[in-house]
C-alpha atoms as a PDB file:
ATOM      1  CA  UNK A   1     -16.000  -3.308  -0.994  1.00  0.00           C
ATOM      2  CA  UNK A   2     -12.995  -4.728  -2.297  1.00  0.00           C
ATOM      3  CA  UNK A   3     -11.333  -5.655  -5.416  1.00  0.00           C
ATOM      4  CA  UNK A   4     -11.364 -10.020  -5.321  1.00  0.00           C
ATOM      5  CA  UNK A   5      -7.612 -10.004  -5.399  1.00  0.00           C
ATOM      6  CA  UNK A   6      -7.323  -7.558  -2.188  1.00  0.00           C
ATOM      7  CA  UNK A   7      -9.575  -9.681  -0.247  1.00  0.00           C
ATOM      8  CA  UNK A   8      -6.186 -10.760   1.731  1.00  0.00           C
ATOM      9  CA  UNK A   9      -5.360 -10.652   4.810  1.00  0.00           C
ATOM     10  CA  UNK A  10      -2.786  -7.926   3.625  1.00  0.00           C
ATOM     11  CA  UNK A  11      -2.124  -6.191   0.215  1.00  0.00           C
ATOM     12  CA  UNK A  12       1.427  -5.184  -1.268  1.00  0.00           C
ATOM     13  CA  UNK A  13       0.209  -2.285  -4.141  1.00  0.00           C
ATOM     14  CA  UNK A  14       2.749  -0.421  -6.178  1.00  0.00           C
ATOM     15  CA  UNK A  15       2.308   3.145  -7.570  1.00  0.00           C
ATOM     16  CA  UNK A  16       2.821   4.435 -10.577  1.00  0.00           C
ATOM     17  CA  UNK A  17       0.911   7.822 -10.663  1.00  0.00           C
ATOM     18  CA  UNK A  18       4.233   9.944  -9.576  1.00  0.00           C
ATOM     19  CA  UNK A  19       4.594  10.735 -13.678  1.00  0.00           C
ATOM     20  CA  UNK A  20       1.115  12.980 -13.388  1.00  0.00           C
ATOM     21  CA  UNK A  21       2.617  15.465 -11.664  1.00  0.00           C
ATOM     22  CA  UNK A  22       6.580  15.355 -11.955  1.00  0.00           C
ATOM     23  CA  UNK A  23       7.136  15.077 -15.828  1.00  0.00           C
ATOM     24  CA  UNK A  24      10.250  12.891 -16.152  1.00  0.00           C
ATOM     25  CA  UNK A  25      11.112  11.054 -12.780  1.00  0.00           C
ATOM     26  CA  UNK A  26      13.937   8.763 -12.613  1.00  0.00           C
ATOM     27  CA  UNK A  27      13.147   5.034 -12.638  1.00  0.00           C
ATOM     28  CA  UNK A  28       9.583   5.446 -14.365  1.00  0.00           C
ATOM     29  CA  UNK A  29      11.379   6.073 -18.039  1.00  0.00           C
ATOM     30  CA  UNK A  30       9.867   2.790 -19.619  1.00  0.00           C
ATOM     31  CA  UNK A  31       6.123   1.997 -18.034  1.00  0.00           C
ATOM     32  CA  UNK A  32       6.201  -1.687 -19.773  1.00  0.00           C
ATOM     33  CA  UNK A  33       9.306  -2.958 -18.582  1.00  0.00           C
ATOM     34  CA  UNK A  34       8.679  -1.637 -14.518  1.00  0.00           C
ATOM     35  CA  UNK A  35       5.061  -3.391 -15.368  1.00  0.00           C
ATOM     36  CA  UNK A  36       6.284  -6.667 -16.657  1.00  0.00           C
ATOM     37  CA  UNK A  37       8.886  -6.796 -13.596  1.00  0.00           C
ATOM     38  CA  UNK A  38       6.653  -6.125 -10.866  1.00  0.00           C
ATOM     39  CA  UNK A  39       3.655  -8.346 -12.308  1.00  0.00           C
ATOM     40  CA  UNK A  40       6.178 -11.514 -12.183  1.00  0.00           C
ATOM     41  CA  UNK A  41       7.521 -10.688  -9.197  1.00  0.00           C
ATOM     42  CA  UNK A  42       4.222 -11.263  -7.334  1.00  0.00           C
ATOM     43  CA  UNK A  43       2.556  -8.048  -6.665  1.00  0.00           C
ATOM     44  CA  UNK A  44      -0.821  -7.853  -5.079  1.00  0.00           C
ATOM     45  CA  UNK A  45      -2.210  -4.500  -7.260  1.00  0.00           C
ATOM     46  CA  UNK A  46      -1.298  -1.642  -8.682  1.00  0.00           C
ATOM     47  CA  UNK A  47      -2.027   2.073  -8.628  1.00  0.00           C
ATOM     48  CA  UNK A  48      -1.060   4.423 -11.779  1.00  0.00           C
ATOM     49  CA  UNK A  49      -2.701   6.797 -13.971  1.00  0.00           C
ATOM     50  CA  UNK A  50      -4.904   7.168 -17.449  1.00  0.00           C
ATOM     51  CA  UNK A  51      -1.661   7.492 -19.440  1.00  0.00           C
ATOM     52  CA  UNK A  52      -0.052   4.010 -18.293  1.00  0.00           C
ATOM     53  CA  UNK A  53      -3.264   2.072 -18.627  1.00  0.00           C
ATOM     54  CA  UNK A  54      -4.005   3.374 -21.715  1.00  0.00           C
ATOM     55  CA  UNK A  55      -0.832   2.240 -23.523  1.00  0.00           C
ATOM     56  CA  UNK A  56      -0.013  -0.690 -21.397  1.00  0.00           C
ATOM     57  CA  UNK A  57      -2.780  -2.360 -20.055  1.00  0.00           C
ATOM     58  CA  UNK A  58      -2.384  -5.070 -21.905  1.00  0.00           C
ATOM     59  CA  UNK A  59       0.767  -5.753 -20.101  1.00  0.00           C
ATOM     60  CA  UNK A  60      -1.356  -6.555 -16.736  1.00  0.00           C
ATOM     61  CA  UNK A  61      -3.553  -9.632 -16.190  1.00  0.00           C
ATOM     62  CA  UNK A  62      -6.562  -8.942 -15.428  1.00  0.00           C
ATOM     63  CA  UNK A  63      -6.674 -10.876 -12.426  1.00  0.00           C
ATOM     64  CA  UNK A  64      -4.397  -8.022 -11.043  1.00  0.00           C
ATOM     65  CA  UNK A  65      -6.303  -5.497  -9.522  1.00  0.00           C
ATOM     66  CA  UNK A  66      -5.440  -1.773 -10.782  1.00  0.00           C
ATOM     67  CA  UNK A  67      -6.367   1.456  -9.415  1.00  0.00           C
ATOM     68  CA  UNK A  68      -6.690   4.593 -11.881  1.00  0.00           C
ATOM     69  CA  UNK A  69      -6.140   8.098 -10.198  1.00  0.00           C
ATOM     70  CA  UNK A  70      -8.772   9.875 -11.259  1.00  0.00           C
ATOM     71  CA  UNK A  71      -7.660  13.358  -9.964  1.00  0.00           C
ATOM     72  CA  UNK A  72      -5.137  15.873 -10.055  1.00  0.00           C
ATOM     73  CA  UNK A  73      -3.476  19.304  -9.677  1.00  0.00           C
ATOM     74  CA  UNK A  74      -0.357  21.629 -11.192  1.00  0.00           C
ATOM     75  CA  UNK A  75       3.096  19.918 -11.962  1.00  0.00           C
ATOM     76  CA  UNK A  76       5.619  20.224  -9.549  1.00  0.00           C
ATOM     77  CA  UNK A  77       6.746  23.351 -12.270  1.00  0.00           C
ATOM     78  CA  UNK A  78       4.072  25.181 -11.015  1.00  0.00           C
ATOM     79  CA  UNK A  79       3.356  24.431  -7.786  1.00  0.00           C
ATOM     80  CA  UNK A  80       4.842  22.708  -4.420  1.00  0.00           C
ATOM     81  CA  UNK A  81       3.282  19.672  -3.640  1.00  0.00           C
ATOM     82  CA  UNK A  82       1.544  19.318  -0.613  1.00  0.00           C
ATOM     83  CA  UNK A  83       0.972  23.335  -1.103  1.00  0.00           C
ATOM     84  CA  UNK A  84      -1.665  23.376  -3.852  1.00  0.00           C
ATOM     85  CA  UNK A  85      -4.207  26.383  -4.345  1.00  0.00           C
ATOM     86  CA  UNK A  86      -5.690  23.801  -7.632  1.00  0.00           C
ATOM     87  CA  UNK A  87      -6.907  20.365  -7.738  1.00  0.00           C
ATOM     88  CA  UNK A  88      -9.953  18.810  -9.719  1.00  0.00           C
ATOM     89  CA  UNK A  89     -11.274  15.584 -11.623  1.00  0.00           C
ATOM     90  CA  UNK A  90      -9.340  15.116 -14.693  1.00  0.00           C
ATOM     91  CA  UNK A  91     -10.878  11.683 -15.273  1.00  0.00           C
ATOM     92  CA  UNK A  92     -14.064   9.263 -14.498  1.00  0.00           C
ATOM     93  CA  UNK A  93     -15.279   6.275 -13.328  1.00  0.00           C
ATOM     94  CA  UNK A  94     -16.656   5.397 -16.217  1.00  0.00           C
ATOM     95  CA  UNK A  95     -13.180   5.725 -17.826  1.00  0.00           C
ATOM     96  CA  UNK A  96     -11.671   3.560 -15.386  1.00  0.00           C
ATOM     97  CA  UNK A  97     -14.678   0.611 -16.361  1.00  0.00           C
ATOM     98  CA  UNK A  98     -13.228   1.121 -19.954  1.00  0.00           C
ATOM     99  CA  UNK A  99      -9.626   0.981 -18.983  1.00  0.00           C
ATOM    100  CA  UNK A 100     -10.512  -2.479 -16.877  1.00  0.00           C
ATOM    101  CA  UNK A 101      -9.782  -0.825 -13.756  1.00  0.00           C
ATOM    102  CA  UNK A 102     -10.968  -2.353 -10.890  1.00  0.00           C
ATOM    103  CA  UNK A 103     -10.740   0.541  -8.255  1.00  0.00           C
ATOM    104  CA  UNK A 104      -9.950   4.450  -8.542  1.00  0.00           C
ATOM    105  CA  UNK A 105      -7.509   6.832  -6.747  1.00  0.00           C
ATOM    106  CA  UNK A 106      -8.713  10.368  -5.213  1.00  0.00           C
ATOM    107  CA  UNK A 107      -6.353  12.953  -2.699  1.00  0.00           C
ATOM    108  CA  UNK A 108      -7.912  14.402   0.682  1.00  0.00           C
ATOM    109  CA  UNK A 109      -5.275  17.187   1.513  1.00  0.00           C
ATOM    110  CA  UNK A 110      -6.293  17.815   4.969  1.00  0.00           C
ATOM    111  CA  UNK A 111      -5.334  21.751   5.833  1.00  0.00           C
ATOM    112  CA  UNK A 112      -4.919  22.913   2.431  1.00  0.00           C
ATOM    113  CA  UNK A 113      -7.054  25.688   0.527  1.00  0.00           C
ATOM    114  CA  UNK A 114      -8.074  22.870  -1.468  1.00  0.00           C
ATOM    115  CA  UNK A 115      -9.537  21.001   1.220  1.00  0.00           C
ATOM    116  CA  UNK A 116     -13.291  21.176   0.678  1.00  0.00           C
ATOM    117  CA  UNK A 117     -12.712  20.878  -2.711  1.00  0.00           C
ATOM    118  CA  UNK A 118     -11.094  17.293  -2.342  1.00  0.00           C
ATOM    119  CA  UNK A 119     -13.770  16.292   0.387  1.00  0.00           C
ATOM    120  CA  UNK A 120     -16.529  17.318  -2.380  1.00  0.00           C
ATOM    121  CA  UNK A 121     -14.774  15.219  -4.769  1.00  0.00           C
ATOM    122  CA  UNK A 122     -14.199  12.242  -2.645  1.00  0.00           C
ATOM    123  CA  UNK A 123     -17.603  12.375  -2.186  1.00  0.00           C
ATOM    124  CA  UNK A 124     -18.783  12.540  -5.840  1.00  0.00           C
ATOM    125  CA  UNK A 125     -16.536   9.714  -6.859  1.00  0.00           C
ATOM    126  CA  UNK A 126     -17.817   7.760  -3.502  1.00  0.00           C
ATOM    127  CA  UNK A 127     -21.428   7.366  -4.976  1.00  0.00           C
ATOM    128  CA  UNK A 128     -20.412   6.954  -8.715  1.00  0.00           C
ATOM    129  CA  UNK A 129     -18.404   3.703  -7.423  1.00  0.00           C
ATOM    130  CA  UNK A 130     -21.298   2.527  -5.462  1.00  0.00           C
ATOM    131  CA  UNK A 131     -23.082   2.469  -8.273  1.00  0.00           C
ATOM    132  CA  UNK A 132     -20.830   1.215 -10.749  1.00  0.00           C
ATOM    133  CA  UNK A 133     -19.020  -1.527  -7.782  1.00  0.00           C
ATOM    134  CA  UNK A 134     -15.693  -0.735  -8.159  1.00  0.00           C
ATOM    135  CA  UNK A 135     -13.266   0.228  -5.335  1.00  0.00           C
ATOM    136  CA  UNK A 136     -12.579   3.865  -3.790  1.00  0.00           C
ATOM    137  CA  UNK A 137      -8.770   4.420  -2.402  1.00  0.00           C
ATOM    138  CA  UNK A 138      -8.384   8.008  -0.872  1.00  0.00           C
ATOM    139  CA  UNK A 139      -5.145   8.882  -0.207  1.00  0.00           C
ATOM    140  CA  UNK A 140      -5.556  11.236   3.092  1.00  0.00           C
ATOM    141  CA  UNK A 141      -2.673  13.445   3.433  1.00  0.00           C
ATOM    142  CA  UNK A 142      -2.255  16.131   6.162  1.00  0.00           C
ATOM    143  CA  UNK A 143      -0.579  18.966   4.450  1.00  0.00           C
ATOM    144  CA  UNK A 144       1.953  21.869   6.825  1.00  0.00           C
ATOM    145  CA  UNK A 145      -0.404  24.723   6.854  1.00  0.00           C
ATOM    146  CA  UNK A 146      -1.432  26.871   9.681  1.00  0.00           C
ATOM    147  CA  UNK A 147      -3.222  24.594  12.035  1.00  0.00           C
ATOM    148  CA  UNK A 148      -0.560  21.889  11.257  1.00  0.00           C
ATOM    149  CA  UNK A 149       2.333  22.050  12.454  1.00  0.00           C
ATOM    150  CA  UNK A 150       3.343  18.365  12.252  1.00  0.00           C
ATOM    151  CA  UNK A 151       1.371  16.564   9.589  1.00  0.00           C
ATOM    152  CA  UNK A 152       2.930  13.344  11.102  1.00  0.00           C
ATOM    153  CA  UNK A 153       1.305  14.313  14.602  1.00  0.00           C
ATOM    154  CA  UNK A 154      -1.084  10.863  15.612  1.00  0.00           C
ATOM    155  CA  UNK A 155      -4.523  12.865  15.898  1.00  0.00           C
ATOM    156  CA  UNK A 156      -3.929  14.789  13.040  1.00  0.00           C
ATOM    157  CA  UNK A 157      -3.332  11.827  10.572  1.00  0.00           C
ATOM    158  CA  UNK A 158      -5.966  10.043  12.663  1.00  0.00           C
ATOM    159  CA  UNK A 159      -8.323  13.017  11.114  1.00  0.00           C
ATOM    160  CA  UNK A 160      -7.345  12.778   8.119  1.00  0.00           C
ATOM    161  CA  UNK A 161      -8.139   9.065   7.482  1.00  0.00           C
ATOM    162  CA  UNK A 162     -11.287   9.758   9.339  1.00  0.00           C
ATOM    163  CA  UNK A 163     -12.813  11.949   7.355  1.00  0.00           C
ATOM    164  CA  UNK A 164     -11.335  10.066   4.281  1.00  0.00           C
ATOM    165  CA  UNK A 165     -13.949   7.372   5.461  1.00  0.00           C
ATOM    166  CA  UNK A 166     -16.606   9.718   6.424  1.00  0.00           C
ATOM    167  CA  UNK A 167     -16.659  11.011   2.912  1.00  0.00           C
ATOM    168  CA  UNK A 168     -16.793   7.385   1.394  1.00  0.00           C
ATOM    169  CA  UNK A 169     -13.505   5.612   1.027  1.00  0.00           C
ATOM    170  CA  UNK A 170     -13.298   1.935   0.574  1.00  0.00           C
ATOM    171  CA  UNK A 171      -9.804   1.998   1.710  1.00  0.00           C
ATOM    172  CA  UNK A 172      -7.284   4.811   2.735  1.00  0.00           C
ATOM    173  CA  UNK A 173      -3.514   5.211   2.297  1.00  0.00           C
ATOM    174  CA  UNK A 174      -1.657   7.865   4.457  1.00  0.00           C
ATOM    175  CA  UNK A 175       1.805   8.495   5.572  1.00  0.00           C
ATOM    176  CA  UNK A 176       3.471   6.266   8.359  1.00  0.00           C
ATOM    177  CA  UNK A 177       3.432   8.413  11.674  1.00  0.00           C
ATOM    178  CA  UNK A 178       7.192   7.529  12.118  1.00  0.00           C
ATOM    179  CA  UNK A 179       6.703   4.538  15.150  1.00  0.00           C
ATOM    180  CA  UNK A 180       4.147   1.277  15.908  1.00  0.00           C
ATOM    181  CA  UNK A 181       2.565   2.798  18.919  1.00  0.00           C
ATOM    182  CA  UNK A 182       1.892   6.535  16.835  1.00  0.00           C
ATOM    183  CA  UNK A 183       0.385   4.809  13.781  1.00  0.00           C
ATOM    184  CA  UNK A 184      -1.812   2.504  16.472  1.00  0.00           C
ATOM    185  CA  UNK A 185      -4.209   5.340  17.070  1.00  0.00           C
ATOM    186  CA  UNK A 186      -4.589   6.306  12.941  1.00  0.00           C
ATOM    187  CA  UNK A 187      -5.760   2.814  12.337  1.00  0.00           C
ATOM    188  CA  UNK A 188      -7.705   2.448  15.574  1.00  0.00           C
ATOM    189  CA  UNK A 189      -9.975   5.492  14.525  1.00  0.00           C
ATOM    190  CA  UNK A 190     -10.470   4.359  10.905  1.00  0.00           C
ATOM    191  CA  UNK A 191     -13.454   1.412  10.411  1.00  0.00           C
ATOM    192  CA  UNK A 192     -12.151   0.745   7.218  1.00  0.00           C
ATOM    193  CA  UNK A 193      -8.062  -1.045   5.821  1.00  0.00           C
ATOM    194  CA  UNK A 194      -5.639   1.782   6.360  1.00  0.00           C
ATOM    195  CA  UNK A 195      -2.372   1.027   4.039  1.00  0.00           C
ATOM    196  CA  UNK A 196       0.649   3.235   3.876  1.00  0.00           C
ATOM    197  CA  UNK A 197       2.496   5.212   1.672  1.00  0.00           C
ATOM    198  CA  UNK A 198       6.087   5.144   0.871  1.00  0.00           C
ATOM    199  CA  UNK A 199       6.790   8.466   0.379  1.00  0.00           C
ATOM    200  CA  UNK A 200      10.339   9.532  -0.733  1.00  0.00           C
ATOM    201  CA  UNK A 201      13.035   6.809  -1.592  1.00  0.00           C
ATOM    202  CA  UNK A 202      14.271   5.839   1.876  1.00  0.00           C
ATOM    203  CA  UNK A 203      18.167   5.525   2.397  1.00  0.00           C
ATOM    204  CA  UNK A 204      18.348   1.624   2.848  1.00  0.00           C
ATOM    205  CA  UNK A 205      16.506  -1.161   2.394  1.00  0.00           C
ATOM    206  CA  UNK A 206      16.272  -2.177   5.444  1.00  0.00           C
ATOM    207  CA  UNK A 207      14.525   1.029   6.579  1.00  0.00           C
ATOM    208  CA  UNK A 208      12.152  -0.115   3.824  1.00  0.00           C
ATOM    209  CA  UNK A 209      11.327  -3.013   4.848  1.00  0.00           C
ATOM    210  CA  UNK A 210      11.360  -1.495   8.954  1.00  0.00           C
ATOM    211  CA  UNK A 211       8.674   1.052   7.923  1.00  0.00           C
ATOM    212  CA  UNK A 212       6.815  -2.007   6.058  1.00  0.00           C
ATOM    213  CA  UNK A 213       7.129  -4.000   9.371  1.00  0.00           C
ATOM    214  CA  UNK A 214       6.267  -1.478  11.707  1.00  0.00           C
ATOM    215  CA  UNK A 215       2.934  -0.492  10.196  1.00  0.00           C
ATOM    216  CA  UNK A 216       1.876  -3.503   9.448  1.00  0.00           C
ATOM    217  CA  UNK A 217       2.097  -4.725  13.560  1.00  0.00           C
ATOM    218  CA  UNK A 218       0.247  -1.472  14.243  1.00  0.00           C
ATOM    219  CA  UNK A 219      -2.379  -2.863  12.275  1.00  0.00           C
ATOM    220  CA  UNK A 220      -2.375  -1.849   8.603  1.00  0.00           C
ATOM    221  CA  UNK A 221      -3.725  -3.551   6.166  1.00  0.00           C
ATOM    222  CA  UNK A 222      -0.867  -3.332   3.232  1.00  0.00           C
ATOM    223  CA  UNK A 223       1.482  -0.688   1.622  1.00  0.00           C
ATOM    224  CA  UNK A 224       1.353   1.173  -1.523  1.00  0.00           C
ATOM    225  CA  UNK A 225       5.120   2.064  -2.309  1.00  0.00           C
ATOM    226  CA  UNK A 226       6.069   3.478  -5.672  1.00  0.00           C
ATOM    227  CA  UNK A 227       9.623   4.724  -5.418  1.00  0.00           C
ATOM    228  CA  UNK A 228      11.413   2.418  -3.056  1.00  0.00           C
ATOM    229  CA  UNK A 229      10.531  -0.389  -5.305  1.00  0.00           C
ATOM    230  CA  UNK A 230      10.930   1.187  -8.987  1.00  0.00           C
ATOM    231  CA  UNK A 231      14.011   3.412  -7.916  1.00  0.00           C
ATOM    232  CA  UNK A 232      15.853   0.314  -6.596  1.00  0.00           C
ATOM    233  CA  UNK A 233      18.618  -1.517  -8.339  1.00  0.00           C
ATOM    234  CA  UNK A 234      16.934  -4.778  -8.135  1.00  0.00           C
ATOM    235  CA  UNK A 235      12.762  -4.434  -7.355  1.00  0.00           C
ATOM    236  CA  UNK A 236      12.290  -8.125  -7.307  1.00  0.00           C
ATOM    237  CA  UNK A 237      14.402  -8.472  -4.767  1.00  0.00           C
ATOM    238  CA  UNK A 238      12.773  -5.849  -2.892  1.00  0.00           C
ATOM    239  CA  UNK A 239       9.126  -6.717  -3.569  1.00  0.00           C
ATOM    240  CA  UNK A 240      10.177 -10.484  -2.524  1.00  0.00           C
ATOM    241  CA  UNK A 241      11.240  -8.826   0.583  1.00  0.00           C
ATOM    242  CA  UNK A 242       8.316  -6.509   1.172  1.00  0.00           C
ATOM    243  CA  UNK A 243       6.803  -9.805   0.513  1.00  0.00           C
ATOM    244  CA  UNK A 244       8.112 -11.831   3.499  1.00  0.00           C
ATOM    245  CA  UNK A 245       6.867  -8.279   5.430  1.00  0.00           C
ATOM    246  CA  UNK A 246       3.336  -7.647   4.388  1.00  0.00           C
ATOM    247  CA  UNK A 247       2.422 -11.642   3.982  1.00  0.00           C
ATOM    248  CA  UNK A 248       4.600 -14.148   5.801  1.00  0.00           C
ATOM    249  CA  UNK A 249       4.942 -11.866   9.109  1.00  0.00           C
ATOM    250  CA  UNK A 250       8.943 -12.192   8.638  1.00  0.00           C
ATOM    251  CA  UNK A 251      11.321  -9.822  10.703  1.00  0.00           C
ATOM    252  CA  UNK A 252      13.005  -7.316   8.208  1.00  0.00           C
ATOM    253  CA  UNK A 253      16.364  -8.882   8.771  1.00  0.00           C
ATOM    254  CA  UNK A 254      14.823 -12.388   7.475  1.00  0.00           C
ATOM    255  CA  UNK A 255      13.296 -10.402   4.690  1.00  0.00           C
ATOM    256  CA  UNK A 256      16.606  -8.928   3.807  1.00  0.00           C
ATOM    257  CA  UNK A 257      18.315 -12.218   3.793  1.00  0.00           C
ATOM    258  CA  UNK A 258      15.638 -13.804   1.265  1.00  0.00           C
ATOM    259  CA  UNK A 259      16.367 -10.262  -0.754  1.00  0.00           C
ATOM    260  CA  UNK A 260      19.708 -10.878  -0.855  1.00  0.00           C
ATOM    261  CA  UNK A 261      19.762 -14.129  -2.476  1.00  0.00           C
ATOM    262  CA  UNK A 262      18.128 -13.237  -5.090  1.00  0.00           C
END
């Protein structure tokens, strides 16, 4: 089950959700204008929360396919993310049918006290969708706990997509293991399209557009990268380049030359 627009081969999404728990974050200042940018500049779908899509949907066709996070936790003035002791459903699927939202967002934070508490409501949200044919996107996270010592190990983040599936995903995004032949196993053990996160900004470009590359020859299905295209000086040069990456199979340095003549 799939949104009609994400029927590709391969999907470039951009998210939006990092306001919910940070509060003021630098490049997300003005919703409308990053909206109108990365609509034109040929995105593929977008994830963000109740907020955005309540004041701006108007602002997306509705062609585009959007995914509302329906979940969250503390702010990052209470508590560490990737460390939470709270999380729960702050929204519905029935208020992402009124919003037009095509799909919906949940966390699985594998290790965390909060574990069974995500898997419950993955699984919730898994049958409301069913029912009401939109699209569930679980982003499946290990978190550095006790029995984790490296969230980025290949088994581990191979379990944690796993059992985002087993619990009723439609698709999963994760974090990149770091290396083609790591990330082969995560998508190997996961029956359903496996897209990656971006994560923090990255230092270049280039590394951008690597980590793009490199997941998507391991077998990926798309990315869903929120800072290192709205904290960027110019994001339609760098969604034209993730572009050439996710679906025209370029190499990152032909990617960064169409980038660059923008």
């Amino acid at each position: 089950m799939t949104p009609p627009s994400l029927n590709k081969e391969r999907s470039l999404i951009v998210a939006m959700d990092h306001g919910r728990t940070h509060g003021v974050i630098q490049g997300l200042e003005n919703p409308r204008t990053i909206l109108e940018t990365i609509v034109s500049s040929g995105i593929d779908g977008i994830l963000t929360t109740f907020g955005v899509l309540k004041h701006f949907r108007s602002v997306i066709p509705h062609t585009l396919p959007v995914f509302l996070r329906l979940d969250g936790g503390p702010s990052i003035y209470s508590q560490d993310w990737l460390a939470y002791t709270e999380w729960d459903l702050l929204h519905s699927v029935e208020d992402a049918l009124k919003l037009g939202a095509q799909g919906v967002a949940l966390m699985l934070f594998m290790g965390l006290s909060v574990e069974l508490q995500t898997f419950r409501l993955v699984a919730r949200v898994a049958r409301e969708c069913m029912s009401a044919g939109i699209t569930l996107m679980v982003e499946a996270l290990p978190c550095p706990s006790a029995r984790i010592a490296d969230p980025k190990d290949p088994l581990v983040a191979a379990s944690a997509v796993r059992l985002a599936f087993e619990h009723g995903a439609d698709l999963v995004k994760t974090y990149y293991t770091g290396s083609v032949q790591s990330f082969q196993p995560v998508v190997a053990n996961c029956p359903i399209p496996v897209f990656i996160a971006g994560g923090p900004r990255m230092n270049t470009l280039h590394e951008v557009l690597s980590t793009a590359d490199e997941a998507i020859k391991a077998g990926a299905k798309g990315i869903v990268f929120g800072r290192n295209i709205w904290q960027s000086d110019n994001m339609r040069a760098v969604i034209k380049a993730l572009r050439c990456i996710v679906h025209d199979g370029m190499s990152p340095s032909e990617a960064l030359s169409r980038a660059n003549s923008i």
